[in-house]
Protein backbone atom coordinates (compact mmCIF):
# COMPACT_ATOMS: atom_id res chain seq x y z
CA UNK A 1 -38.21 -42.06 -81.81
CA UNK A 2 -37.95 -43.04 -78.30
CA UNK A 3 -39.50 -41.72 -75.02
CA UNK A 4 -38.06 -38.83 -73.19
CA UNK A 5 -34.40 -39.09 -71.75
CA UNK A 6 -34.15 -38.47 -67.64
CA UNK A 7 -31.40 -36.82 -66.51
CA UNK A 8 -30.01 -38.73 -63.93
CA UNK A 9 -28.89 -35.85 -60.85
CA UNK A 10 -24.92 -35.66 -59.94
CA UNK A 11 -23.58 -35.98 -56.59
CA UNK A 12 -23.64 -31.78 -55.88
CA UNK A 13 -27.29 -31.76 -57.00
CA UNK A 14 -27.89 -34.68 -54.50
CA UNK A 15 -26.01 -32.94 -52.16
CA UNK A 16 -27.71 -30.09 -52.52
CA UNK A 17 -31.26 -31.48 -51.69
CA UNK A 18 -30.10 -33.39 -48.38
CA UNK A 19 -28.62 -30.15 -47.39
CA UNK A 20 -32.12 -28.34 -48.14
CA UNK A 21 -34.14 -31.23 -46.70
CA UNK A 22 -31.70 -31.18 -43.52
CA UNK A 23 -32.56 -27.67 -43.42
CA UNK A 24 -36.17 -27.88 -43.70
CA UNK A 25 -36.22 -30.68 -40.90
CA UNK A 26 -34.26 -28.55 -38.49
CA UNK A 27 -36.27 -25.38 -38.84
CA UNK A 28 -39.52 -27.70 -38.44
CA UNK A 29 -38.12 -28.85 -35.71
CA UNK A 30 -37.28 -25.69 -33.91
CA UNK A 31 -41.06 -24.20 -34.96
CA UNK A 32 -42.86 -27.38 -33.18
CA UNK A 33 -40.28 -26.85 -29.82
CA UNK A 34 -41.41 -23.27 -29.94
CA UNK A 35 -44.42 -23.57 -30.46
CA UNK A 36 -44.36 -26.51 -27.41
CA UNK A 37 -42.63 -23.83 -25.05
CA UNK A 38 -45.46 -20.95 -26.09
CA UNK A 39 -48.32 -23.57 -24.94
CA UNK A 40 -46.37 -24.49 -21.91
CA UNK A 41 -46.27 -20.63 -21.04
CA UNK A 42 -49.98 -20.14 -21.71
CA UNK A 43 -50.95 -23.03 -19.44
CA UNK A 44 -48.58 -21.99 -16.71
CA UNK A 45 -49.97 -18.48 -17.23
CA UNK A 46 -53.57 -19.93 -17.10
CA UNK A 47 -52.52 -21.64 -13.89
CA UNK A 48 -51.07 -18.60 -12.35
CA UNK A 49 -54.50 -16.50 -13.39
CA UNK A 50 -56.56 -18.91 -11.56
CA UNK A 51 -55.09 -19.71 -8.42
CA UNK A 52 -54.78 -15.59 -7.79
CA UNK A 53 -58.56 -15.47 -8.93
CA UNK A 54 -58.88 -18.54 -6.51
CA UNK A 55 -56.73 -16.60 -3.52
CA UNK A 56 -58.84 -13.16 -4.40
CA UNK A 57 -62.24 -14.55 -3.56
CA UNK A 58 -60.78 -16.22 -0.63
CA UNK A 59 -59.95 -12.95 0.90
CA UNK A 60 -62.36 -11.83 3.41
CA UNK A 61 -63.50 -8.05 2.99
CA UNK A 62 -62.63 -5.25 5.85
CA UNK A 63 -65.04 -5.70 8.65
CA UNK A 64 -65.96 -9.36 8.20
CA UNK A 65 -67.06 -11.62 11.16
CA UNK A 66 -63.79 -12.96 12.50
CA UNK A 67 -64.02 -17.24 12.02
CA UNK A 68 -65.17 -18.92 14.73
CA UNK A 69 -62.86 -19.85 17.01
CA UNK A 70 -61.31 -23.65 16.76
CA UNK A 71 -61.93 -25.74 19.53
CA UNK A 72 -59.17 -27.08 21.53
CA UNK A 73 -57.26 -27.85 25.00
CA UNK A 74 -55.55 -23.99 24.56
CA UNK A 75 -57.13 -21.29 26.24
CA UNK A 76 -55.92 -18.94 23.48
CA UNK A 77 -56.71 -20.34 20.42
CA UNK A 78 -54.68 -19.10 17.02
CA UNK A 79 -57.26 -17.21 15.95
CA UNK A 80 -57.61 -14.88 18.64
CA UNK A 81 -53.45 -13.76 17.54
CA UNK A 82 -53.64 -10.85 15.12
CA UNK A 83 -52.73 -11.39 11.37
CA UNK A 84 -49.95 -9.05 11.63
CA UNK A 85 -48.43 -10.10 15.16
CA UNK A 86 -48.74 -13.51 13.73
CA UNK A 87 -46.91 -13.03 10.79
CA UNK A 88 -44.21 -10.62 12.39
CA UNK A 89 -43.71 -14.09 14.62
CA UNK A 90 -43.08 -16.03 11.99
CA UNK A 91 -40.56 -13.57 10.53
CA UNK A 92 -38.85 -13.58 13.51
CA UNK A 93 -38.19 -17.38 14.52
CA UNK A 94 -37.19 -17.48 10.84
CA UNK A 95 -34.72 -14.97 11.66
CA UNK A 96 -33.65 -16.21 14.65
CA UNK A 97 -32.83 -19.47 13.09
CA UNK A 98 -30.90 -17.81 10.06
CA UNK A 99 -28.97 -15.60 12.47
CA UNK A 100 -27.94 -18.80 14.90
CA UNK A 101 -26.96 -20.94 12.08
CA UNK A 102 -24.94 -18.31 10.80
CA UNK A 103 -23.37 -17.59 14.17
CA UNK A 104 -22.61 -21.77 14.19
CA UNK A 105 -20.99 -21.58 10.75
CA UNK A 106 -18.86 -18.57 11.60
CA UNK A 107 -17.77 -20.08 14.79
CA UNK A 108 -16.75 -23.45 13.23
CA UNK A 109 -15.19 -21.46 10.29
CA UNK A 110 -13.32 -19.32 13.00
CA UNK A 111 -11.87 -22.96 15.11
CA UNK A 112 -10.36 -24.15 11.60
CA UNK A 113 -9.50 -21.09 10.26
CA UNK A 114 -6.08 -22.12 9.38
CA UNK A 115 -7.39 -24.48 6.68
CA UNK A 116 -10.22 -22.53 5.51
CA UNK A 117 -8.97 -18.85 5.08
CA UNK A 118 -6.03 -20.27 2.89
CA UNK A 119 -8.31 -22.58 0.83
CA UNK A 120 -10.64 -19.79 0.15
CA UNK A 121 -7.45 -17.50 -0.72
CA UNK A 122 -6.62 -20.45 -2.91
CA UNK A 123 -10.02 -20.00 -4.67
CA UNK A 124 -9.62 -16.49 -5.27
CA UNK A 125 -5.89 -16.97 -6.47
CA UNK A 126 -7.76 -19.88 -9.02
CA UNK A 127 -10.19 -17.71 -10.17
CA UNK A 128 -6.81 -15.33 -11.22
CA UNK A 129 -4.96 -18.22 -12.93
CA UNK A 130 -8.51 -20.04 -14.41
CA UNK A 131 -7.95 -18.03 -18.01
CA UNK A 132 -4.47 -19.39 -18.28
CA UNK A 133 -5.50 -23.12 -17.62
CA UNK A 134 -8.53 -22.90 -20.37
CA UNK A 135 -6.06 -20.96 -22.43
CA UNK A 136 -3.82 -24.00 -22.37
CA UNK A 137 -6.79 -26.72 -22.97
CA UNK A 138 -7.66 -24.48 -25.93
CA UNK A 139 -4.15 -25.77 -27.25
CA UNK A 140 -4.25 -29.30 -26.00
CA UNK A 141 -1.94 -28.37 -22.77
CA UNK A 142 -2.95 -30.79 -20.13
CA UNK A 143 -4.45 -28.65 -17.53
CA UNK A 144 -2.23 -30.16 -15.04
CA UNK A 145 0.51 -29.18 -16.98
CA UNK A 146 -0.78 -25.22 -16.94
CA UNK A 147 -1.94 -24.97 -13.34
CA UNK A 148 2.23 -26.29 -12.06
CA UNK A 149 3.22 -23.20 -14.55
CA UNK A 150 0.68 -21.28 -13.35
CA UNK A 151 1.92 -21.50 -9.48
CA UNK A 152 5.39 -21.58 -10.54
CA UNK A 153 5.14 -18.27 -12.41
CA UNK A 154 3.37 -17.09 -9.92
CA UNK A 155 5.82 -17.66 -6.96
CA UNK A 156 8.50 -16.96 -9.25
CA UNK A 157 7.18 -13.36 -9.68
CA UNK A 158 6.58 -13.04 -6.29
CA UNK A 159 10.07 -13.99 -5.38
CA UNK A 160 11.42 -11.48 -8.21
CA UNK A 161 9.51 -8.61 -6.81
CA UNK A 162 10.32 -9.23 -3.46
CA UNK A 163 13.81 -9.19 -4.02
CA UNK A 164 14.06 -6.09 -6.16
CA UNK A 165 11.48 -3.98 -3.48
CA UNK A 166 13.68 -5.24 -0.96
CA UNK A 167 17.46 -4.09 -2.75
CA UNK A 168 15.49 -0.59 -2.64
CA UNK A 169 14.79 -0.27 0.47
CA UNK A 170 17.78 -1.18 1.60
CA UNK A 171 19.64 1.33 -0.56
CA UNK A 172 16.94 3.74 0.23
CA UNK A 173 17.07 2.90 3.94
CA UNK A 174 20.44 4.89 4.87
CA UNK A 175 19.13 8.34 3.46
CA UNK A 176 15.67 8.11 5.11
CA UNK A 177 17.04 6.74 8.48
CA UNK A 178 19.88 9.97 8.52
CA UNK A 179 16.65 12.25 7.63
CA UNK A 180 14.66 11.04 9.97
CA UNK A 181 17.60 11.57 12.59
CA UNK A 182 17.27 15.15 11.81
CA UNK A 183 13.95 15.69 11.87
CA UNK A 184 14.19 14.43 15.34
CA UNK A 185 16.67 17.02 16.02
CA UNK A 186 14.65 19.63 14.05
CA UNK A 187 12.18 18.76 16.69
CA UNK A 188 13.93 19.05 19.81
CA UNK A 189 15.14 22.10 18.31
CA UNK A 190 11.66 23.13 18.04
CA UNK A 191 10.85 22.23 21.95
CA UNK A 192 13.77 24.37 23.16
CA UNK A 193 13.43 27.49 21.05
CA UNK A 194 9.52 27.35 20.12
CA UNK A 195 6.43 28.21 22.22
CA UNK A 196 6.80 25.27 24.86
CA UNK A 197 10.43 26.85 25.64
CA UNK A 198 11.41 23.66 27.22
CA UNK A 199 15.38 23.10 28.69
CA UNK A 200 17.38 20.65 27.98
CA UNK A 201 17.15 18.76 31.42
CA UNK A 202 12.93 18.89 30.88
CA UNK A 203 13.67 17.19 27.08
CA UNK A 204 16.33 14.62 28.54
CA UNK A 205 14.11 13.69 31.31
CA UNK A 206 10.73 13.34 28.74
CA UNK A 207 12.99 10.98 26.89
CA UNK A 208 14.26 8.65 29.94
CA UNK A 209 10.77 8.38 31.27
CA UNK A 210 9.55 7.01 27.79
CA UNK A 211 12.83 4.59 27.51
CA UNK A 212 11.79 3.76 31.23
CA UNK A 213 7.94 3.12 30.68
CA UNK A 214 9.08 1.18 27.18
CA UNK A 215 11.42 -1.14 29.51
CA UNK A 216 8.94 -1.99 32.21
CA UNK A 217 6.12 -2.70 29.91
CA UNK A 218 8.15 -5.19 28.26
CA UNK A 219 8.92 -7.67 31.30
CA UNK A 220 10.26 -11.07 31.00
CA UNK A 221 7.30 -13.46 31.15
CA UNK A 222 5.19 -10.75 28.44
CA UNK A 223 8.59 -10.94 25.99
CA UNK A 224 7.82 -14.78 26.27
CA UNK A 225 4.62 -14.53 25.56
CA UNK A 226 5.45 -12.19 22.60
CA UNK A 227 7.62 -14.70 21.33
CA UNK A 228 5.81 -17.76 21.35
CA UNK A 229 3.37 -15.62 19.79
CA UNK A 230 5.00 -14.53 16.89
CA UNK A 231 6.23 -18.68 16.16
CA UNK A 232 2.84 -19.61 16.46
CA UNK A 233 1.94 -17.04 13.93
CA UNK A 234 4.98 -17.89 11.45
CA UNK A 235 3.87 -21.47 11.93
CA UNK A 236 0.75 -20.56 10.95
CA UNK A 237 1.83 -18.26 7.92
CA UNK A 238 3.66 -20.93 6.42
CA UNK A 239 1.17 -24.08 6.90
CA UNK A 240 -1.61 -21.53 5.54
CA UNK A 241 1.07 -20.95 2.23
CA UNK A 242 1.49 -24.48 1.66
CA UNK A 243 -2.36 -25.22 1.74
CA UNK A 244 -2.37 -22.36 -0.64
CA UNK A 245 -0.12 -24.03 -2.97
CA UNK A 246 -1.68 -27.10 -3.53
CA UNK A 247 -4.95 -25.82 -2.64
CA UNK A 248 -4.30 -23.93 -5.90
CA UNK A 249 -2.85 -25.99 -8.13
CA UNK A 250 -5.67 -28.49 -7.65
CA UNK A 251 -8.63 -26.02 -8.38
CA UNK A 252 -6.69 -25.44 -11.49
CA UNK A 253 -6.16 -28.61 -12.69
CA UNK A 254 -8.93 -30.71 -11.13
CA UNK A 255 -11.66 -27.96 -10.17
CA UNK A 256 -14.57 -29.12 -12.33
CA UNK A 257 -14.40 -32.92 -11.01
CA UNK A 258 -14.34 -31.11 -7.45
CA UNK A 259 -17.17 -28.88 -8.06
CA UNK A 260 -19.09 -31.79 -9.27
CA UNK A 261 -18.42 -34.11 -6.12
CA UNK A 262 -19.42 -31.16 -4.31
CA UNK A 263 -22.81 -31.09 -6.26
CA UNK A 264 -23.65 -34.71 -5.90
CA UNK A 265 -23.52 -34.44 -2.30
CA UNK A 266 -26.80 -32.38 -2.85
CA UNK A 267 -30.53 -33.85 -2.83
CA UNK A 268 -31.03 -34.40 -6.33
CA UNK A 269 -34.04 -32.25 -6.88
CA UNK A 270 -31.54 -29.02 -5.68
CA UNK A 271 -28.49 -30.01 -7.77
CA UNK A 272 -29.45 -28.52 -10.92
CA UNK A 273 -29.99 -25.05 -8.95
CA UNK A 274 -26.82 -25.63 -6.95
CA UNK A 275 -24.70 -26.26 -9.88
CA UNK A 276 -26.00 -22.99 -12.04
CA UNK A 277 -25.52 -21.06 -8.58
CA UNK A 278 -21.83 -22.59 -8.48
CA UNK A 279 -21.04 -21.60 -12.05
CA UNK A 280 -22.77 -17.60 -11.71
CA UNK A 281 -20.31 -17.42 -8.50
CA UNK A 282 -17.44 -19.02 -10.04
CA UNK A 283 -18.18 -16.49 -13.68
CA UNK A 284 -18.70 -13.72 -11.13
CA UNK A 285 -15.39 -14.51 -8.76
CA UNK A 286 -13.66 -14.42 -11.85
CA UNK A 287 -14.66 -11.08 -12.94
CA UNK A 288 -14.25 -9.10 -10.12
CA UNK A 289 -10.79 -10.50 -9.19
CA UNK A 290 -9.58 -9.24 -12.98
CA UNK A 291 -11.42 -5.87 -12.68
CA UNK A 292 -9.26 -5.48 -9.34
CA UNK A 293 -6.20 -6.33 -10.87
CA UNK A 294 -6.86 -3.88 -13.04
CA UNK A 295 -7.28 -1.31 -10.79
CA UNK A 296 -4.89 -2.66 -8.86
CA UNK A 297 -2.24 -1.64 -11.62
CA UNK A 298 -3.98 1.83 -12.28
CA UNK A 299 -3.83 3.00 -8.10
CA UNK A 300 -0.12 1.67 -8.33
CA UNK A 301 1.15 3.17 -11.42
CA UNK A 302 -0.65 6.33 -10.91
CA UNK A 303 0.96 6.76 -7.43
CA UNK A 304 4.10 5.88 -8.64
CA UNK A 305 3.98 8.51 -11.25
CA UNK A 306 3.27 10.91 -8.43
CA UNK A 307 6.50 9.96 -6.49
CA UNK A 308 8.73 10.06 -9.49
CA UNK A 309 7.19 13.53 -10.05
CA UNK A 310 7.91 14.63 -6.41
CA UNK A 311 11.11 12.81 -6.36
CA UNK A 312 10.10 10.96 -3.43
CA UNK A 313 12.31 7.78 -2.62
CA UNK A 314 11.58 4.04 -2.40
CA UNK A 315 8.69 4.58 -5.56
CA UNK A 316 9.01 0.28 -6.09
CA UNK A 317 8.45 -0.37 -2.54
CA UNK A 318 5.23 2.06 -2.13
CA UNK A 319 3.95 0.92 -5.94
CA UNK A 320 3.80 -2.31 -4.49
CA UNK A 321 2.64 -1.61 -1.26
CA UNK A 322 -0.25 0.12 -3.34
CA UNK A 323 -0.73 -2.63 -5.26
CA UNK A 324 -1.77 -5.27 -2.47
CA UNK A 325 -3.39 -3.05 -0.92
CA UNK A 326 -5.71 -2.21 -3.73
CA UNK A 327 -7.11 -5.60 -3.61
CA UNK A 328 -9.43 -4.30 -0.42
CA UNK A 329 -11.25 -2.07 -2.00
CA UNK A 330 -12.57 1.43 -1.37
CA UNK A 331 -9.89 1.85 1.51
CA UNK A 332 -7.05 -0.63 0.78
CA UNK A 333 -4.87 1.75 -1.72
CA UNK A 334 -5.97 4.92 0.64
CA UNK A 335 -4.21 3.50 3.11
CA UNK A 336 -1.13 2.02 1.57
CA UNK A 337 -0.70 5.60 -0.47
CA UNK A 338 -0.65 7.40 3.18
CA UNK A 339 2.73 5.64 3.36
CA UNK A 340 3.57 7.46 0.31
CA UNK A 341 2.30 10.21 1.87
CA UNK A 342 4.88 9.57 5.17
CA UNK A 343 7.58 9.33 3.53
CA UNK A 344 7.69 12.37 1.17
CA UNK A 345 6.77 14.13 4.74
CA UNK A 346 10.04 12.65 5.96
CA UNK A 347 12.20 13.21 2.65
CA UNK A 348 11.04 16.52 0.96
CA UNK A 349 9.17 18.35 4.18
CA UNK A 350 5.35 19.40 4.22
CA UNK A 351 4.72 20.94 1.60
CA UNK A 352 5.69 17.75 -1.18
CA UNK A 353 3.82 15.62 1.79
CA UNK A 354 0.43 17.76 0.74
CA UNK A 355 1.28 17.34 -3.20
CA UNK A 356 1.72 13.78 -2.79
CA UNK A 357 -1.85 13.40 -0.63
CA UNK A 358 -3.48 15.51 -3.53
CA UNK A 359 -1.94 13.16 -6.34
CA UNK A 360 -3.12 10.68 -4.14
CA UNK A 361 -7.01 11.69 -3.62
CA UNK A 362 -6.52 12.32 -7.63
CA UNK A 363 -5.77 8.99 -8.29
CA UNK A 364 -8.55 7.45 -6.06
CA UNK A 365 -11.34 9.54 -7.35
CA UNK A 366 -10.52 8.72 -11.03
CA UNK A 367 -10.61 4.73 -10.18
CA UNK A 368 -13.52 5.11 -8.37
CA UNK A 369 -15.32 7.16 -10.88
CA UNK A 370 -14.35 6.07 -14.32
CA UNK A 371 -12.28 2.55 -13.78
CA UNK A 372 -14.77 0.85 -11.70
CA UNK A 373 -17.86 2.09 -13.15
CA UNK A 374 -16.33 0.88 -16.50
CA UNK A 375 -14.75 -2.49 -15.45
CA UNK A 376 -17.32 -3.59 -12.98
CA UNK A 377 -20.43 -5.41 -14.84
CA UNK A 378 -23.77 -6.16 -12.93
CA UNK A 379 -23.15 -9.45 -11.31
CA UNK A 380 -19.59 -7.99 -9.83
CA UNK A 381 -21.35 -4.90 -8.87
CA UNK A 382 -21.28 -4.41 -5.20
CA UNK A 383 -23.15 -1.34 -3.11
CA UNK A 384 -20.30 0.45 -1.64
CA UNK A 385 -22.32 -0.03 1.81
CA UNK A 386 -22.22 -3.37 1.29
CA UNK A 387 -18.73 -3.05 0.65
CA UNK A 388 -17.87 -1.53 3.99
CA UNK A 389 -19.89 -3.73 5.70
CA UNK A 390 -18.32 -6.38 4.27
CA UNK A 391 -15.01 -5.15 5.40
CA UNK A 392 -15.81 -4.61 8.52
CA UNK A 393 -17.16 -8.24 8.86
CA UNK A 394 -13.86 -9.61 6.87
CA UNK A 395 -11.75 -7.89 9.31
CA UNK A 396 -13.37 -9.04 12.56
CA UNK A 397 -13.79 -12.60 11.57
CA UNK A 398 -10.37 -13.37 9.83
CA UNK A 399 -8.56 -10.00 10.35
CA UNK A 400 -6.44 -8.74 6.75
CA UNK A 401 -6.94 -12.09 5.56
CA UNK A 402 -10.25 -11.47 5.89
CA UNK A 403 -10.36 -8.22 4.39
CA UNK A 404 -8.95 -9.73 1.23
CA UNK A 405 -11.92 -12.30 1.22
CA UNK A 406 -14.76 -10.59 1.95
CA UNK A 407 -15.92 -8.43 -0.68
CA UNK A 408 -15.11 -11.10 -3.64
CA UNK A 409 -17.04 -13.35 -1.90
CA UNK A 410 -19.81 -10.57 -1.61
CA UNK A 411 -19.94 -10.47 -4.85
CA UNK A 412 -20.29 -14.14 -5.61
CA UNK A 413 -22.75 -14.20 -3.26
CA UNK A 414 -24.63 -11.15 -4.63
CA UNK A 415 -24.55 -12.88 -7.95
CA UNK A 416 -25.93 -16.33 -6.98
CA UNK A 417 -28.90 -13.90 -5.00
CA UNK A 418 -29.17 -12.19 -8.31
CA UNK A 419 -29.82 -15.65 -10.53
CA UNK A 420 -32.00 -17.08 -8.37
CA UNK A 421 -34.04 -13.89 -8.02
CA UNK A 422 -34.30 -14.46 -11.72
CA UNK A 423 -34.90 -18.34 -11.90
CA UNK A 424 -37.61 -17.55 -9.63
CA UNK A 425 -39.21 -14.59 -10.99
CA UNK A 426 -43.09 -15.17 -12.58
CA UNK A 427 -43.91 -15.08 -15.59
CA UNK A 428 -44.61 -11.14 -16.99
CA UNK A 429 -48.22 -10.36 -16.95
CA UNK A 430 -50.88 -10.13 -19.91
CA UNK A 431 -53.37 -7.56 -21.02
CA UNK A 432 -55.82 -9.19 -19.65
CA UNK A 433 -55.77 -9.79 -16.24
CA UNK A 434 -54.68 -7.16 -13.44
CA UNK A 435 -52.11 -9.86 -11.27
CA UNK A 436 -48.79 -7.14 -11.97
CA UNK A 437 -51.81 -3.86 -10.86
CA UNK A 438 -52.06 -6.05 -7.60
CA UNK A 439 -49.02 -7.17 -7.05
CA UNK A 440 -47.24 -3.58 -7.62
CA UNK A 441 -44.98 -5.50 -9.89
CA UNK A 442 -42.16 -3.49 -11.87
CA UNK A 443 -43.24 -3.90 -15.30
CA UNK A 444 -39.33 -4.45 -16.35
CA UNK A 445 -38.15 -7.19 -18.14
CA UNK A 446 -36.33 -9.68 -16.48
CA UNK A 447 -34.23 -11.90 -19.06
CA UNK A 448 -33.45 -15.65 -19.06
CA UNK A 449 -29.95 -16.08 -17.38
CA UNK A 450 -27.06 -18.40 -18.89
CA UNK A 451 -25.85 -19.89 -15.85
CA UNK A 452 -22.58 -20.60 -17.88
CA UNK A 453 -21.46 -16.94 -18.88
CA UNK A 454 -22.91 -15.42 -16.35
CA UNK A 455 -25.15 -12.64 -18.64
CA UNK A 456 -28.30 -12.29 -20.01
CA UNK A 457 -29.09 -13.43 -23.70
């Protein structure tokens, strides 16, 4: 008889062991990169422990002889200045120097303004049309391809909605104009007949000396002024919508080679935090320009609904009027629905006018209670005093435009503060020693940040 017969294996059983040893390789890999980060954290740790032990019994108890004082030229040497006023110094050059360069940068951004507010409205309108572009590159669309539809169905909507707010309020126009005629003569009526019991000489002669003061205010040389003004201005408007345009349509189709130029330009030690910083802002410029879409839409439908309710005209024209203005937030739809609240004063009388300011109030307390809460995440998250105050800065630097910018750039900029607070942050403390006791650390967690999505893992 002969020996034993061996079964040679078939192809799935030899597949079957690569695939296992493959396996066993990777997860032997991952243990020994684990176990390589653990030992780096323990010697960092051990690091950490000793150079606070180190700056402990360095510290020289309360009522300590004061070190002798250095020799030197100065009559006042440093040790003679008090810890604190010494360090309250240093705070305050520091501060000095932050506030001046700041004060430098806003003045130079303020002499070119007319490139620079319409490239950063450009980023904003980007960060808007971004989804589309990586929507197309999912599909193999050439992302120059998607960023030209993206601008052209953008202005093409624009142009559309202009035209059909505009048909409205012409048609709309007549009525309003005829009732704001007699309210006019409702008032007048009011002047003769009501407590002021004024003639009709006294109401004739009130009206000639405003038509008079409205004439000489408005001399020759200050109409030419006006003028050239105004064409400056348009001039202006439409060099700044140009930039826009292409200002656009290049972030959308060339934005990552940009951003990386940009980079480069950095000492190479600071690019890798630069670029993470970048790519929080960008993730976090993206958000909060949808979430204000979005609520955007919400303050313009709801106060639309309102109008058609109250049967108060021109409802396109003040939905849209809402709708831009909803992009400053806190005030922006408050004050475009008080034109809403104008004209139903002027159409239906007082009484609709109050209706229309309650459905207004309504609508702004339920986006500012439920929709933002809801659609704003952490790193879009803005203190609504740091919203105001960002306003108010937006709107004395750059005016509306302004406005518009600053609180999306607020929140970039709060979530680039936000990352590096977290690249930065120390390791937690053990058991065993009492650094977070000293330190009055928060004992929360503070997770590792993905500087690509923007979230915590």
């Amino acid at each position: 008889m002969g020996g034993p017969v061996t079964k040679e294996p078939d192809d799935g059983e030899v597949g079957e062991l690569r695939r296992r040893l493959a396996a066993l390789l990777a997860r032997r890999s991952r243990d020994e990169e684990r176990q390589h980060e653990e030992a780096l954290r323990r010697d960092l740790r051990a690091q950490l422990t000793a150079q606070w032990a180190a700056a402990r019994a360095e510290r020289r108890p309360v009522g300590a002889a004061p070190l002798p004082i250095a020799a030197g030229e100065s009559n006042l040497a440093r040790a003679e200045v008090p810890w604190g006023l010494d360090l309250a110094a240093a705070w305050a050059w520091r501060f000095l120097v932050i506030v001046a360069a700041t004060v430098v940068l806003v003045y130079a951004f303020w002499q070119v303004r007319v490139v620079t507010l319409p490239l950063l409205i450009a980023l904003l309108v980007a960060s808007l049309g971004h989804p589309v572009v990586r929507w197309g590159r999912r599909i193999k669309v050439p992302a120059s391809l998607s960023a030209i539809a993206v601008v052209v169905g953008g202005l093409g909507f624009i142009a559309l909605l202009i035209t059909f707010v505009s048909q409205q309020v012409i048609d709309g126009m007549t009525d309003l104009a005829d009732k704001v005629v007699a309210g006019l003569g409702e008032v007048r009526t009011w002047l003769k007949d009501g407590p002021l019991n004024a003639s009709d000489s006294q109401i004739d002669g009130y009206i000639k000396q405003a038509q008079q003061y409205l004439t000489e205010s408005g001399d020759s040389q200050q109409l030419v002024r006006q003028v050239t003004e105004v064409g400056t201005t348009l001039t202006h408007i439409a060099a700044g919508f140009f930039i826009v345009l292409f200002a656009s349509f290049f972030f959308l189709a060339d934005g990552a080679r940009i951003w990386s130029w940009c980079v480069r330009l950095a000492p190479k030690g600071a690019r890798e935090q630069i670029d993470s910083s970048g790519r929080v802002a960008w993730v976090s410029l993206t958000q909060f320009m949808r979430a204000t879409v979005i609520v955007a839409l919400a303050d313009a439908i709801g106060i639309m609904i309102v109008a058609l309710v109250l049967d108060v005209p021109l409802v396109a024209a003040i939905g849209v009027l809402v709708f831009i203005g909803a992009f400053v937030p806190m005030i922006g739809a408050t004050i475009a629905g008080s034109v809403a609240v104008l004209v139903a004063l002027v159409d239906q009388g007082p009484l609709v006018a109050l209706l229309m300011l309650g459905g207004v109030i309504l609508v702004q307390q339920i986006e500012g209670h439920i929709l933002q809460p809801f659609l704003m995440g952490r790193f879009v998250s803005v203190h609504p005093l740091g919203v105001i105050v960002a306003i108010g800065i937006g709107v004395l630097v750059a005016g509306i435009a302004g406005a518009l910018i600053a609180v999306p750039l607020a929140a970039a900029v709060n979530a680039v503060v936000l990352h590096l607070a977290d690249e930065t942050a120390p390791p937690p403390p053990t058991g065993d020693d009492d650094m977070g006791e000293e330190l009055g650390e928060d004992p929360g967690i503070v997770g590792d940040f993905d500087a690509v999505g923007g979230r915590p893992e």
